[in-house]
PDB file of N, CA and C in Angstrom:
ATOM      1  N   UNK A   1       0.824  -1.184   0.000  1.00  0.00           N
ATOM      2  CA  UNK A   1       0.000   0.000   0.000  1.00  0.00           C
ATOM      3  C   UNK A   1       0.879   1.262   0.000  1.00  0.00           C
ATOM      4  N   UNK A   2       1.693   1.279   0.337  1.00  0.00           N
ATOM      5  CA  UNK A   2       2.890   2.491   0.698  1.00  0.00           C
ATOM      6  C   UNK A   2       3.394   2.862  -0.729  1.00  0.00           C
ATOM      7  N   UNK A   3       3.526   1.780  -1.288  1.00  0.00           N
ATOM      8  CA  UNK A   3       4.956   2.038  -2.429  1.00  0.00           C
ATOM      9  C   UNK A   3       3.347   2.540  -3.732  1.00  0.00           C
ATOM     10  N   UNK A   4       2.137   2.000  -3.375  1.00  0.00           N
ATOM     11  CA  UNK A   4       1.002   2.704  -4.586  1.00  0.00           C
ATOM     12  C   UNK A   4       1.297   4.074  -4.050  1.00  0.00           C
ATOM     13  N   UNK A   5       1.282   4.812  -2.976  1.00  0.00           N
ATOM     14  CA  UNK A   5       0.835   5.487  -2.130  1.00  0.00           C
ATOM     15  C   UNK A   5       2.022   6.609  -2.684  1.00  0.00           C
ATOM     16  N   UNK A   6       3.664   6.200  -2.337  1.00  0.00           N
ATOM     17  CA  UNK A   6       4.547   6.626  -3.344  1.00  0.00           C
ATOM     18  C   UNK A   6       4.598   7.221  -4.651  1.00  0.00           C
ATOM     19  N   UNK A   7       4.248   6.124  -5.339  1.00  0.00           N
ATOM     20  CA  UNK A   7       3.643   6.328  -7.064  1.00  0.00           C
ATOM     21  C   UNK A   7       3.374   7.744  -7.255  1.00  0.00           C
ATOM     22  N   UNK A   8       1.644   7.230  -6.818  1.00  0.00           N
ATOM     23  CA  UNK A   8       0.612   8.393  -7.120  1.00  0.00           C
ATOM     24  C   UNK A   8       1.301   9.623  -6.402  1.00  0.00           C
ATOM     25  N   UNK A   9       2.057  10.122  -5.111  1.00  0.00           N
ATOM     26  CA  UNK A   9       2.662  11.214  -4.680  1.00  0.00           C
ATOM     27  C   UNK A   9       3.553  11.532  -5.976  1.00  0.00           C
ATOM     28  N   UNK A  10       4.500  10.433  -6.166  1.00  0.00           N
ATOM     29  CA  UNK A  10       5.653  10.885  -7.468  1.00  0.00           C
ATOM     30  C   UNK A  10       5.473  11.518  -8.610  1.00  0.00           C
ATOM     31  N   UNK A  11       3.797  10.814  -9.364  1.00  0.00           N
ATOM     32  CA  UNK A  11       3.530  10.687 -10.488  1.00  0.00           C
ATOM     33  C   UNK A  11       3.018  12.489 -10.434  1.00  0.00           C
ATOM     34  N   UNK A  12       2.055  12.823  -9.260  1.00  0.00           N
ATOM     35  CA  UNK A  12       1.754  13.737  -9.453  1.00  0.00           C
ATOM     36  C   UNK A  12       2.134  15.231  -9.374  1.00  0.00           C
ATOM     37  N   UNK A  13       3.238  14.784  -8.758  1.00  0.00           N
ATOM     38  CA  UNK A  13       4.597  15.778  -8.860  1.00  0.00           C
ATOM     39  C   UNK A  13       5.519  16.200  -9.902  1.00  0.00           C
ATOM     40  N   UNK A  14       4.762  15.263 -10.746  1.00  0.00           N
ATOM     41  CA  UNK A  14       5.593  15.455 -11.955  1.00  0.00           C
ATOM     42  C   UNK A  14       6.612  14.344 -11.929  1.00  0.00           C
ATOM     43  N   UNK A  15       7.006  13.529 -11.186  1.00  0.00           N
ATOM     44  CA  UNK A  15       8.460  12.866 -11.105  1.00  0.00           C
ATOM     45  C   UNK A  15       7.881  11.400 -11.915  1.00  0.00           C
ATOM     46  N   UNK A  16       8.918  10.428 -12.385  1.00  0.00           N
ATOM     47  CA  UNK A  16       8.655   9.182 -12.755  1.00  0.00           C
ATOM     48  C   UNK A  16       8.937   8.285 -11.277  1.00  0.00           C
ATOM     49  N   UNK A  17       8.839   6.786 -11.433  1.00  0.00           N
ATOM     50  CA  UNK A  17       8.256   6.206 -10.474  1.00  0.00           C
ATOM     51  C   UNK A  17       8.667   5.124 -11.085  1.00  0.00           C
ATOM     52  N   UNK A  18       9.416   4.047 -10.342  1.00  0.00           N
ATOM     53  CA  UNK A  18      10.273   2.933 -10.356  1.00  0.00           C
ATOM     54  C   UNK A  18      10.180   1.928  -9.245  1.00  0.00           C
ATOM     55  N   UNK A  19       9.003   0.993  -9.164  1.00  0.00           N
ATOM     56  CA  UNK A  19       9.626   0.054  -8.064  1.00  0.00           C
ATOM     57  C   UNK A  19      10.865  -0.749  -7.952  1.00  0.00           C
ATOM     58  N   UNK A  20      11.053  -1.333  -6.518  1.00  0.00           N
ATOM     59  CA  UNK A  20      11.991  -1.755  -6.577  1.00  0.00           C
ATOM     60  C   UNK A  20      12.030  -3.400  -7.167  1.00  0.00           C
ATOM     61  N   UNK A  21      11.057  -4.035  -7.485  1.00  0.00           N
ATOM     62  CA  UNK A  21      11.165  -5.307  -8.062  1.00  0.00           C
ATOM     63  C   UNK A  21      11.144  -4.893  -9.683  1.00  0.00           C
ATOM     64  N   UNK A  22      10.768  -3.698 -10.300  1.00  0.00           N
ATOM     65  CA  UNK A  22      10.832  -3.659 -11.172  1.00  0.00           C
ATOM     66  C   UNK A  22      12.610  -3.013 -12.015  1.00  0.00           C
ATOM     67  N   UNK A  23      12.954  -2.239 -10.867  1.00  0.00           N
ATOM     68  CA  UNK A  23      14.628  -1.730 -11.178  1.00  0.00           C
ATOM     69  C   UNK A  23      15.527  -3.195 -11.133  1.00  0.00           C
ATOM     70  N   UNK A  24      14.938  -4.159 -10.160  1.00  0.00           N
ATOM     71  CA  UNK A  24      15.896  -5.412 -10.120  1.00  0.00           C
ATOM     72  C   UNK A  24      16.057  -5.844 -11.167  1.00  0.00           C
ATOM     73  N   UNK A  25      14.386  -6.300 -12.093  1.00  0.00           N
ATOM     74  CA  UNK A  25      13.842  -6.797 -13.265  1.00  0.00           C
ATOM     75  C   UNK A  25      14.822  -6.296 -14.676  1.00  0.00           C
ATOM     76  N   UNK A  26      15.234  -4.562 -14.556  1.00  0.00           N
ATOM     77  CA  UNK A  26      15.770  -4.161 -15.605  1.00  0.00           C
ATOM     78  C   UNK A  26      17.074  -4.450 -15.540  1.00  0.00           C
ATOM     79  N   UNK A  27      17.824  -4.310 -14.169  1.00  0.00           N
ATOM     80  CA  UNK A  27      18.900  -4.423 -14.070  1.00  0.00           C
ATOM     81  C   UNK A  27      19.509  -5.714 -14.725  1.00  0.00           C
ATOM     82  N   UNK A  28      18.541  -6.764 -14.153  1.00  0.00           N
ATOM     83  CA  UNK A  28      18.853  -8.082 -14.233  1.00  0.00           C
ATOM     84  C   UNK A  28      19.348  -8.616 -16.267  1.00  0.00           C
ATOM     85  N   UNK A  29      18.249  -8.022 -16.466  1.00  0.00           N
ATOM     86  CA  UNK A  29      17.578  -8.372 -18.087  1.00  0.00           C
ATOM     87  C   UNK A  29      18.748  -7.421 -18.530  1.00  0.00           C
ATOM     88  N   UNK A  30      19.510  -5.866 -18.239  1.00  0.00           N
ATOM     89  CA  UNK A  30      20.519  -5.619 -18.856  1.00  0.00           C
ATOM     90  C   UNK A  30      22.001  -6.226 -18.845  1.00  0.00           C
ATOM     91  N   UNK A  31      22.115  -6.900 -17.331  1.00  0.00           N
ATOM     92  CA  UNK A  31      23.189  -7.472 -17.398  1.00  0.00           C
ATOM     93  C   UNK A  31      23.129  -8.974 -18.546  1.00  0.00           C
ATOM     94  N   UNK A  32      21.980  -9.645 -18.750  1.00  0.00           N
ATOM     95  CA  UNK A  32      21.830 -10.666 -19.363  1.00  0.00           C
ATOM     96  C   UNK A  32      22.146 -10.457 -20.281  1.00  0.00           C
ATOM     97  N   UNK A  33      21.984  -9.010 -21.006  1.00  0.00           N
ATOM     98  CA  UNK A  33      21.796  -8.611 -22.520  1.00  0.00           C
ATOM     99  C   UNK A  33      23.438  -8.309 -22.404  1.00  0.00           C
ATOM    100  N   UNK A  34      24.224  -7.913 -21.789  1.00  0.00           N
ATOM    101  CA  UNK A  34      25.275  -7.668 -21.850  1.00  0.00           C
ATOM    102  C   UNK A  34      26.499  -8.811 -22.008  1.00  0.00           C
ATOM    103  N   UNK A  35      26.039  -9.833 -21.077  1.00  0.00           N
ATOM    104  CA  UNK A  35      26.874 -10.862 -20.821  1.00  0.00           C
ATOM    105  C   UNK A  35      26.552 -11.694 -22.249  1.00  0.00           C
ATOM    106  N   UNK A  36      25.005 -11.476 -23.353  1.00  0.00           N
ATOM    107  CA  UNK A  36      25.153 -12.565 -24.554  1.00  0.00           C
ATOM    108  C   UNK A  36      26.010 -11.666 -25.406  1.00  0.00           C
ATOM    109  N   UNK A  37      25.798 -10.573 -25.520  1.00  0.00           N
ATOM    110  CA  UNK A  37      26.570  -9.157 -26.139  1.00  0.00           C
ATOM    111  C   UNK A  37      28.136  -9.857 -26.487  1.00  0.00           C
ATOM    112  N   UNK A  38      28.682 -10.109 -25.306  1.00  0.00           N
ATOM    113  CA  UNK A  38      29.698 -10.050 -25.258  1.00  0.00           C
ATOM    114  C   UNK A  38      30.312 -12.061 -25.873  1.00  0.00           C
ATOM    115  N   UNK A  39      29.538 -12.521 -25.066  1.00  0.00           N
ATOM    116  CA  UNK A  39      29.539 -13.894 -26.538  1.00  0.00           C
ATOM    117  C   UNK A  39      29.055 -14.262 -27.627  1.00  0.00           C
ATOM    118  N   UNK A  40      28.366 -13.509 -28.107  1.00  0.00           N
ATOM    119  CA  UNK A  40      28.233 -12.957 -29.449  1.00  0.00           C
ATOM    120  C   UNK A  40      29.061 -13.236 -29.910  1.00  0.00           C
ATOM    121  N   UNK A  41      30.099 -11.184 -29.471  1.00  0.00           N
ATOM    122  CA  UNK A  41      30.933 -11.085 -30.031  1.00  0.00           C
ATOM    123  C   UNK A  41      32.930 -12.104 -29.764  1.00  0.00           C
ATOM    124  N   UNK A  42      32.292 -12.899 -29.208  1.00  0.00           N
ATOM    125  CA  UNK A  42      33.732 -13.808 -28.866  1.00  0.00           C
ATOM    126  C   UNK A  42      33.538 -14.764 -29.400  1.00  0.00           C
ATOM    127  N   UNK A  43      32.547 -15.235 -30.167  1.00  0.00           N
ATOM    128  CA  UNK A  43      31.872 -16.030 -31.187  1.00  0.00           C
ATOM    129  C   UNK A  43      32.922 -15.574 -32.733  1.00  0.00           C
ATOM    130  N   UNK A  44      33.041 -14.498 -32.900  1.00  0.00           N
ATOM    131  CA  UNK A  44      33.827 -13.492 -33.703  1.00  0.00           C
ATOM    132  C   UNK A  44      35.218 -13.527 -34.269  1.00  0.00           C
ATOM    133  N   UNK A  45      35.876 -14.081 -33.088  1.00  0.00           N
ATOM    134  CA  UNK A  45      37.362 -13.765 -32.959  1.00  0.00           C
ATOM    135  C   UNK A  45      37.448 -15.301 -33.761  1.00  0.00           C
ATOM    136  N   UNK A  46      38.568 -15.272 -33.946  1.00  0.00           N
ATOM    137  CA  UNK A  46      39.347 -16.255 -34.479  1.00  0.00           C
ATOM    138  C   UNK A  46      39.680 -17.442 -33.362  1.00  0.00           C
ATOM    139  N   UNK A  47      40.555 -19.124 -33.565  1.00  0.00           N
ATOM    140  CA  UNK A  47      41.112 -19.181 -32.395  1.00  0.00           C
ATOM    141  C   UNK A  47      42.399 -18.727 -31.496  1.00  0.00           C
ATOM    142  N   UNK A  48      43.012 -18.201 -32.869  1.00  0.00           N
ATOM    143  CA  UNK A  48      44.299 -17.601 -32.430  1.00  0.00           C
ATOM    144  C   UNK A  48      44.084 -16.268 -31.714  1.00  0.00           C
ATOM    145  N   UNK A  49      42.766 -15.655 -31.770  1.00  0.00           N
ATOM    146  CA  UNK A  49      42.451 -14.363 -31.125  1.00  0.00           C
ATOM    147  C   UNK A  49      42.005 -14.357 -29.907  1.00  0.00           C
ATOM    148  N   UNK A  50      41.444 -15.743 -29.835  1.00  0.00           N
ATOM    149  CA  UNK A  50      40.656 -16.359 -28.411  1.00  0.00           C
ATOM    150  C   UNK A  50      42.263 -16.741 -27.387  1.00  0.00           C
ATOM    151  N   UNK A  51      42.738 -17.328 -28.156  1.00  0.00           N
ATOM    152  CA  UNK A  51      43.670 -17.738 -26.890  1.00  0.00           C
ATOM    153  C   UNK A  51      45.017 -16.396 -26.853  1.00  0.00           C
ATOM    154  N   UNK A  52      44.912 -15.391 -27.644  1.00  0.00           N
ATOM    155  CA  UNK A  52      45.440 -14.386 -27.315  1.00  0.00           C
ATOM    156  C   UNK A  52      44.880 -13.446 -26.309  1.00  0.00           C
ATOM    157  N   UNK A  53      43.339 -13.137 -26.080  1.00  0.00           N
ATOM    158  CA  UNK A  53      42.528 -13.041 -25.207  1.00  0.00           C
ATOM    159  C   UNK A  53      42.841 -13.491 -23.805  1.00  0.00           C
ATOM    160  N   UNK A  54      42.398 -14.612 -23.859  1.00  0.00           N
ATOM    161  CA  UNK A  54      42.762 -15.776 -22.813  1.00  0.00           C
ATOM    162  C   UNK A  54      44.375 -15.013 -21.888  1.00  0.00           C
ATOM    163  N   UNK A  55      44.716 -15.633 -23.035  1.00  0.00           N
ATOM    164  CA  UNK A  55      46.653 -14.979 -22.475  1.00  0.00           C
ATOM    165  C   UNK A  55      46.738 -13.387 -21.846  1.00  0.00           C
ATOM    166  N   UNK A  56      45.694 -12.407 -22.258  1.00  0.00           N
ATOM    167  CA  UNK A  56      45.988 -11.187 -21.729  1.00  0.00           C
ATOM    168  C   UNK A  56      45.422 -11.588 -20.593  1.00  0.00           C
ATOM    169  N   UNK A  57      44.136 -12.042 -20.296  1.00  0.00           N
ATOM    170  CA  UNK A  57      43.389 -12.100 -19.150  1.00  0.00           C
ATOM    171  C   UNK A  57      44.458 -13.036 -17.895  1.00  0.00           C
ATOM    172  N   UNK A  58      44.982 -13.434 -18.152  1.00  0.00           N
ATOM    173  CA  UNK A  58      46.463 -13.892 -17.589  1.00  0.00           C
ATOM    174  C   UNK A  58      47.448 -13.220 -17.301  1.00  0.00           C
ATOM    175  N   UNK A  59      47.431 -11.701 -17.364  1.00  0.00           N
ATOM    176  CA  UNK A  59      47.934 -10.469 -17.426  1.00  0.00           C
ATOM    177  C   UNK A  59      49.413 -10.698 -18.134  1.00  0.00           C
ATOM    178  N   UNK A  60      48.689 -11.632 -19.231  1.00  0.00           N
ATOM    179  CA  UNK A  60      50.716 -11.296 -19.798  1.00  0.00           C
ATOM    180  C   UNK A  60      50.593 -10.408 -21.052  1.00  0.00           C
ATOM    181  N   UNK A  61      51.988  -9.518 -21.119  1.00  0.00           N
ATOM    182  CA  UNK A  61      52.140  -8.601 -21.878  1.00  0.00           C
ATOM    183  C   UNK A  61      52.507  -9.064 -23.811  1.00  0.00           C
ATOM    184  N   UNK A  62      52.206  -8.689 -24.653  1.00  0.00           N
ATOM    185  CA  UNK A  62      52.798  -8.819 -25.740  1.00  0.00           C
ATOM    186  C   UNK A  62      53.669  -9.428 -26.319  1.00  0.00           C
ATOM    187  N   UNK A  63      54.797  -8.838 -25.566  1.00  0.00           N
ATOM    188  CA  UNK A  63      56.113  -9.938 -25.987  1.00  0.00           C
ATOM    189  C   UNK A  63      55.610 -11.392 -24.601  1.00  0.00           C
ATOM    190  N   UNK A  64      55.591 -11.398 -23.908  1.00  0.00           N
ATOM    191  CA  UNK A  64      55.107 -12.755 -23.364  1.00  0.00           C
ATOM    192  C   UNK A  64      54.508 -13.835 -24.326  1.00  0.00           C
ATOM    193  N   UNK A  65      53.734 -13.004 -24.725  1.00  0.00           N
ATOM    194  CA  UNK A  65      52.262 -13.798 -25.608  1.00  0.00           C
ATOM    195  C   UNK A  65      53.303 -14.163 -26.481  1.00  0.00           C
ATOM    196  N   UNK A  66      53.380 -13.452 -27.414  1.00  0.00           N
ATOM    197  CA  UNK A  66      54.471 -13.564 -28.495  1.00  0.00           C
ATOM    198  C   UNK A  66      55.472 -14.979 -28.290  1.00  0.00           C
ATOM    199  N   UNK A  67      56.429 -14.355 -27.145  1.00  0.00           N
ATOM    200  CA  UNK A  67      57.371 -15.697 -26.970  1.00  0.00           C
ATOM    201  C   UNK A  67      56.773 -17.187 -26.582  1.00  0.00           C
ATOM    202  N   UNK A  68      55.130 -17.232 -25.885  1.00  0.00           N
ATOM    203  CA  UNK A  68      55.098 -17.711 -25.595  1.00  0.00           C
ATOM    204  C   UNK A  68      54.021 -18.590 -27.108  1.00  0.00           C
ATOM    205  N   UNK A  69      53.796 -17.874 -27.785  1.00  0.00           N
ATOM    206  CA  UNK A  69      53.246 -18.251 -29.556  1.00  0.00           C
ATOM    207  C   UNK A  69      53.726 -18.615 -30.100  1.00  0.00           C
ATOM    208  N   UNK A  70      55.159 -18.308 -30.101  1.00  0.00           N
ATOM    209  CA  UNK A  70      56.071 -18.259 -30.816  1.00  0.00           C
ATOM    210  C   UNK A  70      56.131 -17.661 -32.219  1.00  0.00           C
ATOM    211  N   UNK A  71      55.900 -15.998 -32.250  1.00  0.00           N
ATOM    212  CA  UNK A  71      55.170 -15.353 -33.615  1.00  0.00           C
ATOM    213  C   UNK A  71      55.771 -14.071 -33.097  1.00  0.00           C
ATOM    214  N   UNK A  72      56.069 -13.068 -33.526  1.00  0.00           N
ATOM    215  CA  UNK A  72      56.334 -11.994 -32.834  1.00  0.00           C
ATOM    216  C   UNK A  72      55.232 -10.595 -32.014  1.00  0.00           C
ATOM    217  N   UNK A  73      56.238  -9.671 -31.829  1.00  0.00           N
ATOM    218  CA  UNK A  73      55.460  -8.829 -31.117  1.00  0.00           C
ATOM    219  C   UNK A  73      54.449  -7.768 -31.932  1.00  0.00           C
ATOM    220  N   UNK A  74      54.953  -8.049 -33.113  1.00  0.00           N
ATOM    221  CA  UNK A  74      53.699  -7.430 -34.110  1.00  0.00           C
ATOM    222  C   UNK A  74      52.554  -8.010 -34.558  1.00  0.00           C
ATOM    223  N   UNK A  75      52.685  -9.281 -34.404  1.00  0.00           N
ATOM    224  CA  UNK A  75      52.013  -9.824 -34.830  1.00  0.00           C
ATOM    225  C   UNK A  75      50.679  -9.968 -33.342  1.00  0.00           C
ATOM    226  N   UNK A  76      51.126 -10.120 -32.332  1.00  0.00           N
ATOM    227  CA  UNK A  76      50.819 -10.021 -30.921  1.00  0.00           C
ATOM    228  C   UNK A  76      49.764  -9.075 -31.275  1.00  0.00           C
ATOM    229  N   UNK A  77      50.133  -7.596 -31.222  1.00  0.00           N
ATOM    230  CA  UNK A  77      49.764  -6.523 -31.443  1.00  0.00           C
ATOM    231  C   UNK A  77      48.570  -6.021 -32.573  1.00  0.00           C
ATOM    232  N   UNK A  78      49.019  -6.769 -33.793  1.00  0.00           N
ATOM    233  CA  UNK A  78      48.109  -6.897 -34.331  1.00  0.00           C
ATOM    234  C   UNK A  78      46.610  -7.535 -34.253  1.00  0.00           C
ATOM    235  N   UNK A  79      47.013  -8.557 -33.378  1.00  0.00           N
ATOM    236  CA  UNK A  79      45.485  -9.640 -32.621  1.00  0.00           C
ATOM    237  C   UNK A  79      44.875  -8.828 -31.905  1.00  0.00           C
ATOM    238  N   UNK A  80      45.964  -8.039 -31.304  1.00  0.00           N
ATOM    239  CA  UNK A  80      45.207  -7.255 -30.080  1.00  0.00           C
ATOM    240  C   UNK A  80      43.683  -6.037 -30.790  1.00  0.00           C
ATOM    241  N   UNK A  81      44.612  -5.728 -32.126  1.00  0.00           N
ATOM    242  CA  UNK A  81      43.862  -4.480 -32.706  1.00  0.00           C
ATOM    243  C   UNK A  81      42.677  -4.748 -33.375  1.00  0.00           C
ATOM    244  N   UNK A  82      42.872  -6.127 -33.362  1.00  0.00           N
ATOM    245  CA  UNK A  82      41.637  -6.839 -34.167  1.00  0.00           C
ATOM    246  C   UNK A  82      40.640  -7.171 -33.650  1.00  0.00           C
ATOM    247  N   UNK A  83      41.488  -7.664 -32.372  1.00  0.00           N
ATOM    248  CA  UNK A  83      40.196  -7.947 -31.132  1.00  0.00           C
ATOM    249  C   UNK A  83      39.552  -6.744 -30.878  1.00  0.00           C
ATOM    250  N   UNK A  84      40.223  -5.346 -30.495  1.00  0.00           N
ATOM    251  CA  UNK A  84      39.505  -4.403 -30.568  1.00  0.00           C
ATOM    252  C   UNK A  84      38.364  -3.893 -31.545  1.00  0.00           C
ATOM    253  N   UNK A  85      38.858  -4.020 -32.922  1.00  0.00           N
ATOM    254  CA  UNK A  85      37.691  -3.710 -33.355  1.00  0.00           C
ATOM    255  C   UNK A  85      36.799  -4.666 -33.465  1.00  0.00           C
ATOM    256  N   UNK A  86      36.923  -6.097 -33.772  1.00  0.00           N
ATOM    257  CA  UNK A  86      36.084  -6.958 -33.706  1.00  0.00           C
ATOM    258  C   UNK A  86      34.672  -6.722 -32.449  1.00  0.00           C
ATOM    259  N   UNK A  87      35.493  -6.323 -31.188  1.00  0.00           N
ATOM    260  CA  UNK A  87      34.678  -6.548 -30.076  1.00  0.00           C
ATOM    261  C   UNK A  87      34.012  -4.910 -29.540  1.00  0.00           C
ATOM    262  N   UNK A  88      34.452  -4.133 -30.936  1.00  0.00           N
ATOM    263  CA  UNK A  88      34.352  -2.619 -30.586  1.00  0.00           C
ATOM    264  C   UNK A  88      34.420  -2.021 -29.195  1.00  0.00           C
ATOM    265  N   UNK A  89      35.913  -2.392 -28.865  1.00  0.00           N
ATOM    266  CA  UNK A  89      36.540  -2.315 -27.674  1.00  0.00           C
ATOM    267  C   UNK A  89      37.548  -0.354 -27.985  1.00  0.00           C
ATOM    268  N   UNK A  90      37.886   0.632 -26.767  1.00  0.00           N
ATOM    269  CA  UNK A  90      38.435   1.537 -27.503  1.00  0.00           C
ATOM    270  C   UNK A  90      38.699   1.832 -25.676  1.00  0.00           C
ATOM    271  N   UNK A  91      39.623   2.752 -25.975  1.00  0.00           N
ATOM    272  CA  UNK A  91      40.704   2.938 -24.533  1.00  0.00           C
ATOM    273  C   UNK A  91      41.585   2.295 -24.397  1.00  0.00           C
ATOM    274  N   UNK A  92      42.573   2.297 -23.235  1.00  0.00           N
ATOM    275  CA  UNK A  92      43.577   2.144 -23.189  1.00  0.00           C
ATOM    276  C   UNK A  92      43.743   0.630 -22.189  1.00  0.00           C
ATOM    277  N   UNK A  93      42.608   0.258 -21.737  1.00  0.00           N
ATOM    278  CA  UNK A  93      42.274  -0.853 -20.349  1.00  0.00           C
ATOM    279  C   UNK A  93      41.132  -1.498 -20.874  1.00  0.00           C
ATOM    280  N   UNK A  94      40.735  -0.882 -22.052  1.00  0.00           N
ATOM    281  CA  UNK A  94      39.227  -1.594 -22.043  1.00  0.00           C
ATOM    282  C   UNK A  94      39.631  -3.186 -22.768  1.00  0.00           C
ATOM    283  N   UNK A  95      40.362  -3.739 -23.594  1.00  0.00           N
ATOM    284  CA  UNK A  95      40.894  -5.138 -23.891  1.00  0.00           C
ATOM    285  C   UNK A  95      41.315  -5.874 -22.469  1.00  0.00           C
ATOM    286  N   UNK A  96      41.813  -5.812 -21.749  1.00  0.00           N
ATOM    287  CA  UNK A  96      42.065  -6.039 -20.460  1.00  0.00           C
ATOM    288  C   UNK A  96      41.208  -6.166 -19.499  1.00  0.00           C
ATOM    289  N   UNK A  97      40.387  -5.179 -19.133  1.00  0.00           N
ATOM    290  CA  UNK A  97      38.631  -5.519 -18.768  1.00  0.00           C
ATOM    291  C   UNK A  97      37.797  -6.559 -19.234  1.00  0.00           C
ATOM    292  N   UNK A  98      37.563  -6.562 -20.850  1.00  0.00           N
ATOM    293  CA  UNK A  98      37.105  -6.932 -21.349  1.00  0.00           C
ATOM    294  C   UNK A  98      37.566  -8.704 -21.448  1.00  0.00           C
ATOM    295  N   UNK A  99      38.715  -8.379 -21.365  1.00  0.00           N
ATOM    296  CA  UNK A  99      39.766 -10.292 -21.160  1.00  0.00           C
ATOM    297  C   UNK A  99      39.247 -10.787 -19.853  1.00  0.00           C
ATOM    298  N   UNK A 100      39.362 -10.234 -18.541  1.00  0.00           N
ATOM    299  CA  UNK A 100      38.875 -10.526 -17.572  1.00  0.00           C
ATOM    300  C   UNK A 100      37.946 -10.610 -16.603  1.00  0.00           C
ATOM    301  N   UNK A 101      36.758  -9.618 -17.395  1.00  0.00           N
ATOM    302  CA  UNK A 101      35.812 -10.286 -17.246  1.00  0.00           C
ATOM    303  C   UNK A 101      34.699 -11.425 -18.182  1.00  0.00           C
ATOM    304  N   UNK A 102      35.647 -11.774 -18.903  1.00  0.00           N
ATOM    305  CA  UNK A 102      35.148 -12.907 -19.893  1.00  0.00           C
ATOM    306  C   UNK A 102      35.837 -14.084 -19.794  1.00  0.00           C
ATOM    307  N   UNK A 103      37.007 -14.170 -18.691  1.00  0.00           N
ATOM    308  CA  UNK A 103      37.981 -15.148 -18.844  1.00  0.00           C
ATOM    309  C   UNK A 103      37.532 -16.725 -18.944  1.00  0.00           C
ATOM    310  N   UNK A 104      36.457 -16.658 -18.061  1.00  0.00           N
ATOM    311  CA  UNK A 104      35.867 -17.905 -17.492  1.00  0.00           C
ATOM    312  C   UNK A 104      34.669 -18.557 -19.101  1.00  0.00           C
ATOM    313  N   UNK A 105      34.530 -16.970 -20.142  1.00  0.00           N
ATOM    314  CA  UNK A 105      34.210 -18.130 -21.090  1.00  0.00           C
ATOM    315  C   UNK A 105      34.891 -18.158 -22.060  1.00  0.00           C
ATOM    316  N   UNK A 106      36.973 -18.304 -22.039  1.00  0.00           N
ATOM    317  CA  UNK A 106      37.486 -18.404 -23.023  1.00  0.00           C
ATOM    318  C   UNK A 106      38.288 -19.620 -22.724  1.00  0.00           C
ATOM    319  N   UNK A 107      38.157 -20.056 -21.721  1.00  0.00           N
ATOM    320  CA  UNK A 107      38.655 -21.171 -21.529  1.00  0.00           C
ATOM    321  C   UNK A 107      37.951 -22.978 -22.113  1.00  0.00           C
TER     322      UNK A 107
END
């Protein structure tokens, strides 16, 4: 009775009006939309891009990856730029974010 009671005070104030099972509801349904978003786009990559992925989310650097590919550091670099646009990733941390919080589905 309180939270109708809310509403109608909000609504007629001019303000909008949000319960709280319904902010959970959106929240919920955007993170869902976010988390297929993002395997979608990892659907995308190559496998050599996936386990270059993988390898950043492992916090290793370029030449790591590289030595550990056995391919060089341009080539490293280049995966990286691809993954970016592939995953329309942009900043300087956002591949790195993006590696670790996805790690668990590149394995």
């Amino acid at each position: 009775m309180a939270e109708i009671v809310s509403c109608i005070r909000a609504v007629t104030q001019g303000k909008h009006y949000t319960s709280a099972a319904l902010t959970s509801y959106l929240l919920s349904r955007a993170r869902r939309g976010a988390a297929s978003a993002a395997k979608q786009g990892l659907e995308d990559l190559t496998p050599t891009e996936r386990r270059v992925l993988k390898l950043i989310a492992e916090y290793k650097t370029s030449r790591e990856i590289a030595e550990e590919l056995f391919v060089s550091y341009h080539t490293i670099e280049t995966h990286r730029r691809n993954i970016c646009e592939k995953l329309d990733l942009h900043g300087s941390h956002a591949l790195i974010k993006f590696a670790l919080a996805n790690a668990t589905e590149l394995r």
